[in-house]
Protein backbone atom coordinates (compact mmCIF):
# COMPACT_ATOMS: atom_id res chain seq x y z
CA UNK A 1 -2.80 33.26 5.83
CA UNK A 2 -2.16 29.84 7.12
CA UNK A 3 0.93 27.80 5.76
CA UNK A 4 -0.51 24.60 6.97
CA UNK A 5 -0.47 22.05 3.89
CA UNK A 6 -4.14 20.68 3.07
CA UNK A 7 -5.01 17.25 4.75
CA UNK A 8 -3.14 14.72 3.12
CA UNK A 9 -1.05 16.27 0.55
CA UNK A 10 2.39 15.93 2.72
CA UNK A 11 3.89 12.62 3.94
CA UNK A 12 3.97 13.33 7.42
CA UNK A 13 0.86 11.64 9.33
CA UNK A 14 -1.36 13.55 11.98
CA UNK A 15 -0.37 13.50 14.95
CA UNK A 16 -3.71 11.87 16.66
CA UNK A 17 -3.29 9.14 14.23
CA UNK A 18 -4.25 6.58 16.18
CA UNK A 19 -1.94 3.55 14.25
CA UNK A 20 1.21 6.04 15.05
CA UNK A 21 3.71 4.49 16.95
CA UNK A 22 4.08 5.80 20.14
CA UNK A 23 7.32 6.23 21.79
CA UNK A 24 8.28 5.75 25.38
CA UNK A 25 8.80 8.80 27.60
CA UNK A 26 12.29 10.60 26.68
CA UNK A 27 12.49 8.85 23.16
CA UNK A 28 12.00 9.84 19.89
CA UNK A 29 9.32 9.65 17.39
CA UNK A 30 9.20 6.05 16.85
CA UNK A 31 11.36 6.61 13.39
CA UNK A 32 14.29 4.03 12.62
CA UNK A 33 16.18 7.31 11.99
CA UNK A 34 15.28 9.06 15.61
CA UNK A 35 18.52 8.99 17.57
CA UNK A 36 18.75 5.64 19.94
CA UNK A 37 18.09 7.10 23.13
CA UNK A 38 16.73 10.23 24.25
CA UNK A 39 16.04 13.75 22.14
CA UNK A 40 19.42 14.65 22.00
CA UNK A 41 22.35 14.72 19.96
CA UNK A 42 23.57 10.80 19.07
CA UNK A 43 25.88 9.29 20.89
CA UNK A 44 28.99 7.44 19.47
CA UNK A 45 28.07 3.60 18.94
CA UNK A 46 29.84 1.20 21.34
CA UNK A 47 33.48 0.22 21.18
CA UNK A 48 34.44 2.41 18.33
CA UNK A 49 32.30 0.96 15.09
CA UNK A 50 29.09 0.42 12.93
CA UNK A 51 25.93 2.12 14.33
CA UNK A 52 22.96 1.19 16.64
CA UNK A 53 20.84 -1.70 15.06
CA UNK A 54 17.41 -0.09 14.59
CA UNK A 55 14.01 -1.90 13.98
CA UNK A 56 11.04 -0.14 12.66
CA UNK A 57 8.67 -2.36 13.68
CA UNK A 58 8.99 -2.21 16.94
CA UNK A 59 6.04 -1.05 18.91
CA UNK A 60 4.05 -2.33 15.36
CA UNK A 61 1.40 -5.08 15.33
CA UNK A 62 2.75 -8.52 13.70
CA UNK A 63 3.62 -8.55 9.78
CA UNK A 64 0.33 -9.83 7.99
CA UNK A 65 0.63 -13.16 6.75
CA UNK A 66 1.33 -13.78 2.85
CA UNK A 67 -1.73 -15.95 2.60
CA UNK A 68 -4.22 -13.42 4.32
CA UNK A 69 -2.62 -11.09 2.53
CA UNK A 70 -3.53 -13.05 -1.00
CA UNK A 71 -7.22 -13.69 -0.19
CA UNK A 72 -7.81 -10.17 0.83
CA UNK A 73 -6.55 -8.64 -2.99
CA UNK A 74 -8.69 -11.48 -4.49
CA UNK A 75 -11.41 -10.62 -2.55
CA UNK A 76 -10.92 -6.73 -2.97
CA UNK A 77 -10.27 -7.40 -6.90
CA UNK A 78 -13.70 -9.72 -6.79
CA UNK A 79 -15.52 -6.35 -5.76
CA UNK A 80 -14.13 -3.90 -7.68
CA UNK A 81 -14.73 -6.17 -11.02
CA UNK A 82 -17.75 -5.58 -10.22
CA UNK A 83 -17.70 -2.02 -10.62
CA UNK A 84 -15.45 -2.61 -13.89
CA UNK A 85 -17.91 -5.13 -15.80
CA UNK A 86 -21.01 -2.85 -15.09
CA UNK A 87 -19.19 0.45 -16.52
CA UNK A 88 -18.09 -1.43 -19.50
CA UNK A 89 -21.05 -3.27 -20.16
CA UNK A 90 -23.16 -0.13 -19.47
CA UNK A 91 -20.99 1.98 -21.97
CA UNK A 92 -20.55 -1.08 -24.44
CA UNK A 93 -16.66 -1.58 -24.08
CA UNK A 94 -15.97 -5.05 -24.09
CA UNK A 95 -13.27 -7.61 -23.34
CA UNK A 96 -12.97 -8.43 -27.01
CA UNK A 97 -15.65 -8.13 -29.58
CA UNK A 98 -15.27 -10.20 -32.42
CA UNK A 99 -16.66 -9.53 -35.93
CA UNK A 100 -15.50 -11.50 -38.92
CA UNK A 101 -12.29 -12.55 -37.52
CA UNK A 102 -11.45 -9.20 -36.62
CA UNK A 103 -10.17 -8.65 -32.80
CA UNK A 104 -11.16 -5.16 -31.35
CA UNK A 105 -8.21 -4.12 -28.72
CA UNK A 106 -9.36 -0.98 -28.64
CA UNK A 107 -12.31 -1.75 -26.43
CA UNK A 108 -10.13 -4.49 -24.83
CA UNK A 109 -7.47 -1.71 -23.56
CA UNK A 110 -10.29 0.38 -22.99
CA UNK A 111 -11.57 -2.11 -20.43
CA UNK A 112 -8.16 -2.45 -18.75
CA UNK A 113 -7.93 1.45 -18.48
CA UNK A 114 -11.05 1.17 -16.87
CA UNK A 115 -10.27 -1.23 -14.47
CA UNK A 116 -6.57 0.26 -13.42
CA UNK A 117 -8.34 3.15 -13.13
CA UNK A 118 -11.25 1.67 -11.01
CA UNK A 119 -8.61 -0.47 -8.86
CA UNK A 120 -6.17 2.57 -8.06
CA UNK A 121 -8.96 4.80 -6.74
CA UNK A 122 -10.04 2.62 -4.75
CA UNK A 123 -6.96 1.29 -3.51
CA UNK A 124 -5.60 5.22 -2.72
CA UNK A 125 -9.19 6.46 -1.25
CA UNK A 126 -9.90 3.33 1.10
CA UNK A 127 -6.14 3.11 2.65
CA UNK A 128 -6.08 7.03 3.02
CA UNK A 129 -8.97 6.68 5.45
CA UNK A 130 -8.15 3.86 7.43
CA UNK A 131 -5.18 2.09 6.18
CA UNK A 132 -7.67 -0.74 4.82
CA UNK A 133 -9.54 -1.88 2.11
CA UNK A 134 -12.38 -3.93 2.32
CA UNK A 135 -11.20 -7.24 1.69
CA UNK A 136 -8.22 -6.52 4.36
CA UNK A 137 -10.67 -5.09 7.09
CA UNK A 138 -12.88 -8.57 6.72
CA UNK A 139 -8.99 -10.41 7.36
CA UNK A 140 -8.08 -7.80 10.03
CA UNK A 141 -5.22 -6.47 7.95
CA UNK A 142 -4.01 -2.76 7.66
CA UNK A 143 -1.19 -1.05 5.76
CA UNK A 144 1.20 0.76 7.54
CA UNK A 145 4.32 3.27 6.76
CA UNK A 146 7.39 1.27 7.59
CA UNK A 147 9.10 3.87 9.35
CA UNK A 148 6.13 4.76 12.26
CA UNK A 149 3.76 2.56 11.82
CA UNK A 150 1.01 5.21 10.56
CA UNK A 151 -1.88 5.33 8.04
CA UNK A 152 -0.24 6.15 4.88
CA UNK A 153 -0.96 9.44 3.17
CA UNK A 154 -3.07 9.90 -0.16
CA UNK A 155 0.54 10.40 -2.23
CA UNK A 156 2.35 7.51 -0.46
CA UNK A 157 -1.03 5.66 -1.08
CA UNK A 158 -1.32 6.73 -4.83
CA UNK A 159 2.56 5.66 -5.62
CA UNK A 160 1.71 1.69 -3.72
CA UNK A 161 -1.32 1.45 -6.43
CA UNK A 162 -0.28 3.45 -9.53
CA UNK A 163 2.84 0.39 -8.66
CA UNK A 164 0.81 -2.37 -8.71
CA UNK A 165 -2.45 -1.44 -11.41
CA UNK A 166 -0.32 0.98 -14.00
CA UNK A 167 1.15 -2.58 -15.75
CA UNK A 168 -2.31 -4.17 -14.59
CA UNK A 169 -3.72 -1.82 -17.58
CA UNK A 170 -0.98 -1.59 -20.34
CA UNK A 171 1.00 -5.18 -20.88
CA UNK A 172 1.06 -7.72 -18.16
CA UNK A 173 -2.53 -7.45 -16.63
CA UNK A 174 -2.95 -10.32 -13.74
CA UNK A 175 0.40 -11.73 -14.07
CA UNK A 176 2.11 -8.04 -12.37
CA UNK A 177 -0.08 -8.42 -9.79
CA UNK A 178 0.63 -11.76 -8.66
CA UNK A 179 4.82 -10.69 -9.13
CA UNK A 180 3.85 -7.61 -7.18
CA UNK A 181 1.75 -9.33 -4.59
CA UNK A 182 3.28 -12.51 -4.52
CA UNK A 183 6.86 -11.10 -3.88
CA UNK A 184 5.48 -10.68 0.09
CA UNK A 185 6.06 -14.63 0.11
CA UNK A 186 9.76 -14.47 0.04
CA UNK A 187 10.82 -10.90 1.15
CA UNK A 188 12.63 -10.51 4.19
CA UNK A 189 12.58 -9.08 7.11
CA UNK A 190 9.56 -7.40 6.11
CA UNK A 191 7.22 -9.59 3.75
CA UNK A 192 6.92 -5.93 1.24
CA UNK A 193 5.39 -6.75 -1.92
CA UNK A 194 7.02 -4.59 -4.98
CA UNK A 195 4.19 -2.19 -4.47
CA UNK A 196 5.08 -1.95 -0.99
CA UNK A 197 8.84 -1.62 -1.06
CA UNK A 198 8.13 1.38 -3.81
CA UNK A 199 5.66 3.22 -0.95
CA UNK A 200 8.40 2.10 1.82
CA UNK A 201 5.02 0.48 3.59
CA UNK A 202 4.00 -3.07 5.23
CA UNK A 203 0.97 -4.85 5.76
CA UNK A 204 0.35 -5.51 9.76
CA UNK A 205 -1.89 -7.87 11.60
CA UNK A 206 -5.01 -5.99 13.60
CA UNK A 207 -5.77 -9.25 15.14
């Protein structure tokens, strides 16, 4: 009986993932944690102290930018409220409905269930494939794992959104999601929003 883990249930990519970084001949796997040079055991760092500086995005496509970045979850959160008004209109849970003064937030949570829901699937099934929704394939973005470079797996891809559409459903709706998002405006070195930084991904350029 095989002891092979189903397709996307670990965290470590395929290895004909064709976004994995690559590593030159004799070094490692393109981690930040591979050792500096070579397979082999690491070598004591130079003159006695601290370790070798390490960058994982070398061999990686530019960090997106922040604006791209913006318009594609507009665009992406354009589509799937879509999706969200039709189910809800179809199945008669509305925004608010309003009867003699009275306010119903049952339907109103009801609808934000929906769309978290709605938003997360999408979010975890489109990046699994390719590492890109729609709105960031029109901008020529992708998301990445920070440590390789590769297409993230359904669990790494299911912690980003659950992240950034969990809140979107129970208290802070589109406010979250501009904290989440618009934290990529003033992180450094990597431009993670919150989402990303909890996934350990970044958003790359394909352009």
């Amino acid at each position: 009986m095989s002891t092979e883990p189903p397709p996307g249930s670990g965290q470590q990519p395929p290895e004909d993932d064709p976004f994995r970084k690559q590593p030159p001949p004799g070094q490692g796997s393109g981690s930040p944690y591979d050792p500096p040079y070579g397979s082999g055991p690491p070598q004591p760092p130079p003159y006695g102290g601290g370790s070798y500086p390490t960058d994982p995005l070398a061999g990686m496509p530019p960090l997106a930018d922040s604006g791209r970045r913006t318009l594609a979850r507009i665009i992406d959160m354009i589509l799937v409220g879509i999706a969200v008004w039709l189910l809800t209109w179809a199945f008669g849970v509305h925004e608010y409905n309003i009867n003699s003064d009275h306010v119903s937030y049952a339907k109103s949570l009801g609808q934000s269930l929906t769309a978290a829901v709605l938003y997360m699937g999408y979010d975890t099934v489109m990046l699994a494939k390719s590492g890109q929704t729609l709105g960031k394939k029109w901008l020529g973005l992708r998301v990445a794992n920070l440590d390789n470079g590769s297409t993230p797996s359904v669990q790494t891809n299911l912690i980003r959104a659950a992240v950034l559409w969990i809140p979107f459903a129970f208290c802070c709706a589109c406010i979250w999601t501009v904290i989440s998002g618009g934290w990529s405006f003033f992180d450094k070195p990597y431009k993670q929003g919150l989402h990303d930084k909890a996934a350990k991904t970044v958003v790359v350029s394909t352009r």
